[in-house]
Protein backbone atom coordinates (compact mmCIF):
# COMPACT_ATOMS: atom_id res chain seq x y z
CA UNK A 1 101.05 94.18 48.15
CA UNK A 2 99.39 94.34 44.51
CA UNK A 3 96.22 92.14 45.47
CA UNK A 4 94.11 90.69 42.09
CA UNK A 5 91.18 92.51 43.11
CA UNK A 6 91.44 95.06 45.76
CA UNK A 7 88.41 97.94 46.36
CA UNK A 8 89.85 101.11 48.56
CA UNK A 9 87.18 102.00 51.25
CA UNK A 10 87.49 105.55 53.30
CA UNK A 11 86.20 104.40 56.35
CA UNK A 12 87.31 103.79 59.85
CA UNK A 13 89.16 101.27 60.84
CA UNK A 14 87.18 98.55 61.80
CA UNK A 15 84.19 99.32 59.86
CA UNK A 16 85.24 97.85 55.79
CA UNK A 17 80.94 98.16 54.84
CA UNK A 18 80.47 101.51 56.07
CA UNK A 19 78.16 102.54 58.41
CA UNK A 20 76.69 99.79 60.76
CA UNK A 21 72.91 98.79 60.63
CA UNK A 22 72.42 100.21 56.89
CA UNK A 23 72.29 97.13 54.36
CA UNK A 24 71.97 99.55 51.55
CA UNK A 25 74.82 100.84 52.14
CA UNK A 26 76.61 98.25 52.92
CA UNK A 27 75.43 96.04 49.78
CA UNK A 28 76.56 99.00 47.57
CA UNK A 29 80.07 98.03 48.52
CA UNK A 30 80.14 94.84 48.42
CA UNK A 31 78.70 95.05 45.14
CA UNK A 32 81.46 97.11 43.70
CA UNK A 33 83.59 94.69 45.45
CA UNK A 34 82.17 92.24 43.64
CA UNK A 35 82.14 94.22 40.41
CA UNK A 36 86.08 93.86 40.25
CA UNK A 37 86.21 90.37 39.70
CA UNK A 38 84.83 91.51 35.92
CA UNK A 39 88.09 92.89 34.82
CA UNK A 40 90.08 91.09 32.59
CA UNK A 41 93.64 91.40 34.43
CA UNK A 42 95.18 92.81 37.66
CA UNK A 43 96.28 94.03 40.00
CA UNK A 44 92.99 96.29 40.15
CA UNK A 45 93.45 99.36 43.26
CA UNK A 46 89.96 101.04 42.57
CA UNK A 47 88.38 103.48 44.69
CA UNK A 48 84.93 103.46 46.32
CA UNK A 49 83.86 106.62 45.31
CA UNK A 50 81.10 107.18 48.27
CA UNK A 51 81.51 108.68 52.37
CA UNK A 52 79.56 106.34 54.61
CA UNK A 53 76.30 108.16 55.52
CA UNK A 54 76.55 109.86 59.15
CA UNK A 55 74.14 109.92 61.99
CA UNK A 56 71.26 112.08 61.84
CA UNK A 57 70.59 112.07 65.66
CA UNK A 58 72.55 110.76 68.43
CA UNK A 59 72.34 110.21 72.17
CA UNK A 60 75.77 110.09 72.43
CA UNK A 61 77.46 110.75 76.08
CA UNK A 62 79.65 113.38 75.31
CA UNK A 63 83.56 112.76 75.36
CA UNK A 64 85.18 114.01 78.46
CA UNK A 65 88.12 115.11 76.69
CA UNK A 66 88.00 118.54 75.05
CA UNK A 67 91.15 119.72 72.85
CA UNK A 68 92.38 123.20 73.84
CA UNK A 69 92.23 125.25 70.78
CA UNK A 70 94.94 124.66 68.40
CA UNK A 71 98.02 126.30 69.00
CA UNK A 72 99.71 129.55 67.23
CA UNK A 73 101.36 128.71 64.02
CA UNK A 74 104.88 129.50 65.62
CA UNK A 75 104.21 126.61 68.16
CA UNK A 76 106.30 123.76 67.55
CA UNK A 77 104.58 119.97 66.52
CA UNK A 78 106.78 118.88 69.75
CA UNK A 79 105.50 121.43 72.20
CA UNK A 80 101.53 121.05 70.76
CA UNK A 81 101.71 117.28 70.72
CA UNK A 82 103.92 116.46 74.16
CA UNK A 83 100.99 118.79 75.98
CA UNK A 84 98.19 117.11 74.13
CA UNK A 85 99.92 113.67 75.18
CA UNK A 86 100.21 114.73 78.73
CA UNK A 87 96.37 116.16 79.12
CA UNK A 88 95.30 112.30 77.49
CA UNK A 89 97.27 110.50 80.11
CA UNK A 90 94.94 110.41 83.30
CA UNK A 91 92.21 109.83 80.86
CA UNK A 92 93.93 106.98 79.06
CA UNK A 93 94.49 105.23 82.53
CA UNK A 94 91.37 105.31 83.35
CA UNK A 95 90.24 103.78 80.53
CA UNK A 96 92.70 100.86 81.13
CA UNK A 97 90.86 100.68 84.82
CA UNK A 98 87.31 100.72 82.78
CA UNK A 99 88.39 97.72 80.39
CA UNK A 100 89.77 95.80 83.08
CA UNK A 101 93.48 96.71 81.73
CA UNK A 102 92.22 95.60 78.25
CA UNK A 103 93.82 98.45 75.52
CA UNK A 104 94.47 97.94 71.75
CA UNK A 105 97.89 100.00 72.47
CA UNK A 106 100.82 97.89 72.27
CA UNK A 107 101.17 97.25 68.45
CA UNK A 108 104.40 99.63 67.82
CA UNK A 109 107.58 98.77 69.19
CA UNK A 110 108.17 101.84 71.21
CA UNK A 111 105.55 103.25 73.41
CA UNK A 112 103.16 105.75 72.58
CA UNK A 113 105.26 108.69 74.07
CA UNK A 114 108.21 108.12 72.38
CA UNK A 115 106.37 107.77 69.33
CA UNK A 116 104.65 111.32 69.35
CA UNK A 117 107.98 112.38 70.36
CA UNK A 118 109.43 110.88 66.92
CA UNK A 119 106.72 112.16 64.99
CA UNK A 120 107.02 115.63 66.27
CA UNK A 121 110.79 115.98 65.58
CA UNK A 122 109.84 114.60 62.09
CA UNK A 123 107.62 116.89 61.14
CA UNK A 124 109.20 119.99 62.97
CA UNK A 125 112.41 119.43 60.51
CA UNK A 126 109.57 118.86 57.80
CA UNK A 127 111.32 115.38 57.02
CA UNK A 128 109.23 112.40 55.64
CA UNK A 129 109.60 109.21 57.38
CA UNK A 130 111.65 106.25 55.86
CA UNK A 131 110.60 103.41 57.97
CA UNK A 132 107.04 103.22 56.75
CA UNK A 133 105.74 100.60 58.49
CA UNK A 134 107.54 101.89 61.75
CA UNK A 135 104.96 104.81 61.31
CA UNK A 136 101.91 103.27 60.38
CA UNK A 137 102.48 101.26 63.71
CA UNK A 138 103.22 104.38 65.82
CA UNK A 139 100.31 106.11 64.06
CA UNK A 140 97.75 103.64 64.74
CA UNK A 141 98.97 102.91 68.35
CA UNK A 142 99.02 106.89 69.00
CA UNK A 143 95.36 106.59 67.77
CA UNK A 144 94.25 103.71 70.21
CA UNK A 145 95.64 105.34 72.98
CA UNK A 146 93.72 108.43 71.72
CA UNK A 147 90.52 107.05 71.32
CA UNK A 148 90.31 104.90 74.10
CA UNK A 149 90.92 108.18 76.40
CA UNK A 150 88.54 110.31 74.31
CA UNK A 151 86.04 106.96 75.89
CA UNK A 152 87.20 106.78 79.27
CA UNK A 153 84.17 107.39 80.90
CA UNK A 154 81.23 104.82 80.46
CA UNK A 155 78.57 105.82 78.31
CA UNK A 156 78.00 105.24 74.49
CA UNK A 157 79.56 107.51 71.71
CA UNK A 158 78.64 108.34 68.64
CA UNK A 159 81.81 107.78 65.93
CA UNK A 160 81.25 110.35 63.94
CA UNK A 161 81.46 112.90 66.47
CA UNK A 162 85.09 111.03 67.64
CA UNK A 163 86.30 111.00 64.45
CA UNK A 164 85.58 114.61 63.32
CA UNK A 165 86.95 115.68 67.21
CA UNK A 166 89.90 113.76 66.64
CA UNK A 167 90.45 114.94 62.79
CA UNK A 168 90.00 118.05 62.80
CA UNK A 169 90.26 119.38 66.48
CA UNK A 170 93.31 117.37 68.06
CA UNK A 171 96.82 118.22 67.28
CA UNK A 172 97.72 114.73 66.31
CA UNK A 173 94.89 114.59 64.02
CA UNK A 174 96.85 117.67 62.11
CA UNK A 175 99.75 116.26 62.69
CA UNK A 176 98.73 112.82 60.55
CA UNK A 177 97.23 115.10 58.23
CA UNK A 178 100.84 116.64 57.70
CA UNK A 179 102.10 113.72 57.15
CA UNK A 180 99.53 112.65 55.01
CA UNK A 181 99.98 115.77 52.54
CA UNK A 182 103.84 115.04 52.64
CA UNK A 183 103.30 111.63 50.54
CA UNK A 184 100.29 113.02 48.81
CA UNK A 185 102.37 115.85 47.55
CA UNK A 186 105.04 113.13 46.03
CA UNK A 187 104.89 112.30 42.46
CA UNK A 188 105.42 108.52 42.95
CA UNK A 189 102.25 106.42 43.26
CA UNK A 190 103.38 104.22 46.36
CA UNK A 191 103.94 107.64 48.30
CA UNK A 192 100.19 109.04 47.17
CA UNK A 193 99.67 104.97 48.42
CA UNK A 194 100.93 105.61 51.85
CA UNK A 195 98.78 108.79 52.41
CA UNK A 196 96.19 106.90 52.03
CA UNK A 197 96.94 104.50 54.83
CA UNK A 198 97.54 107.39 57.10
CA UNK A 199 94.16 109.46 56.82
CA UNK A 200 90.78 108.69 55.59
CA UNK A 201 89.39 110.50 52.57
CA UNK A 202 86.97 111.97 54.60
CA UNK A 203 89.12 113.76 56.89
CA UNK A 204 91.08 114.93 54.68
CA UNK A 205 87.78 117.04 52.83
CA UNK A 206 86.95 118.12 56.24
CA UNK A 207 90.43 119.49 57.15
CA UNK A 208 90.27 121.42 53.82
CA UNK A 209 86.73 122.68 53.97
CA UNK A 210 87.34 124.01 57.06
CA UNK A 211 90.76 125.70 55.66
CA UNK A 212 88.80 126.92 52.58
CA UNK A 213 86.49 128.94 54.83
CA UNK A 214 89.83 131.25 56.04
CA UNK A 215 91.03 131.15 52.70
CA UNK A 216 88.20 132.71 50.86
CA UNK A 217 87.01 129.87 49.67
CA UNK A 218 89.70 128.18 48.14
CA UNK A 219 90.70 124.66 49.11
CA UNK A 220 94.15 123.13 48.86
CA UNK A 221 94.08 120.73 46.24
């Protein structure tokens, strides 16, 4: 796109100043927004180099979905995503009876299931996708129709929680993390570009963290 001015922002979609109900915060950004306009020619792609701050304490409902531990490594991405699909489904259609048949799912072509499907033959012939914006559409429709059942049930919840449970204990979550570390791993800039659009920085420390503590402390960067 190669905006004059453009400031890169790890947080979830939805939320481009961080945290809500923190000004601090939030005026730290747009600051360093701001800050770009000083530099003499563009296009400027900088990144904001700080996590939003997390909740301390929540009273959160908790989500009535709960991921199954993650399959065996032999498993294939088809087989642990068409079962993690098929568990979401009663939960997803509730949530449509909730909203009133409201849903932010609909912005891919091709419906959710035949989206994970596509994915999950992608990634179980380890081939990176071609159509790029065909899978950031399918990606963030999977991920409405994910969230919205991990909410079915009335009740607030707290997005941090969501976001780590759907990060780093849902198979799709790994899944867009593959793909993620398929562009990341590519020596061209736009590809190290589109992991970015897939996965949030912060997701991407917590997935290796967590991999770093069965490693013996290494991470894989």
């Amino acid at each position: 796109m190669q905006p004059p001015r453009a400031l890169w922002v790890p947080f979830p979609l939805g939320r481009p100043l961080g945290k809500p109900a923190d000004p601090a915060f939030q005026t730290k950004v747009i600051l360093a927004a701001l800050e770009l306009l000083h530099r003499e020619q563009g296009p400027v792609l900088e990144d904001f180099p700080h996590d939003a701050p997390t909740n301390m304490e929540t009273q959160a409902t908790a989500c009535p979905v709960s991921f199954a531990a993650r399959a065996a490594a032999g498993d294939s991405w088809q087989a642990r995503l068409s079962s993690e699909f098929a568990t979401l489904q009663p939960w997803y259609e509730l949530s449509l009876r909730r909203r009133d048949g409201r849903t932010l799912v609909g912005l891919a072509d091709k419906a959710p299931r035949d989206n994970v499907d596509a994915l999950a033959t992608l990634l179980d012939e380890n081939k990176t996708p071609s159509d790029i914006t065909w899978l950031k559409n399918a990606v963030e429709d999977i991920k409405a129709f994910y969230f919205e059942a991990m909410t079915a049930q009335p009740g607030d919840y707290d997005s941090d929680a969501l976001q780590h449970q759907f990060w780093q204990e849902s198979s799709l979550g790994a899944a867009i993390l593959a793909f993620h570390d398929l562009f990341n791993d590519a020596q061209q800039a736009q590809m190290k570009l589109i992991a970015r659009l897939l996965a949030p920085r912060e997701a991407v420390a917590d997935r290796d963290k967590q991999q770093a503590k069965f490693t013996g402390g290494h991470s894989n960067d």
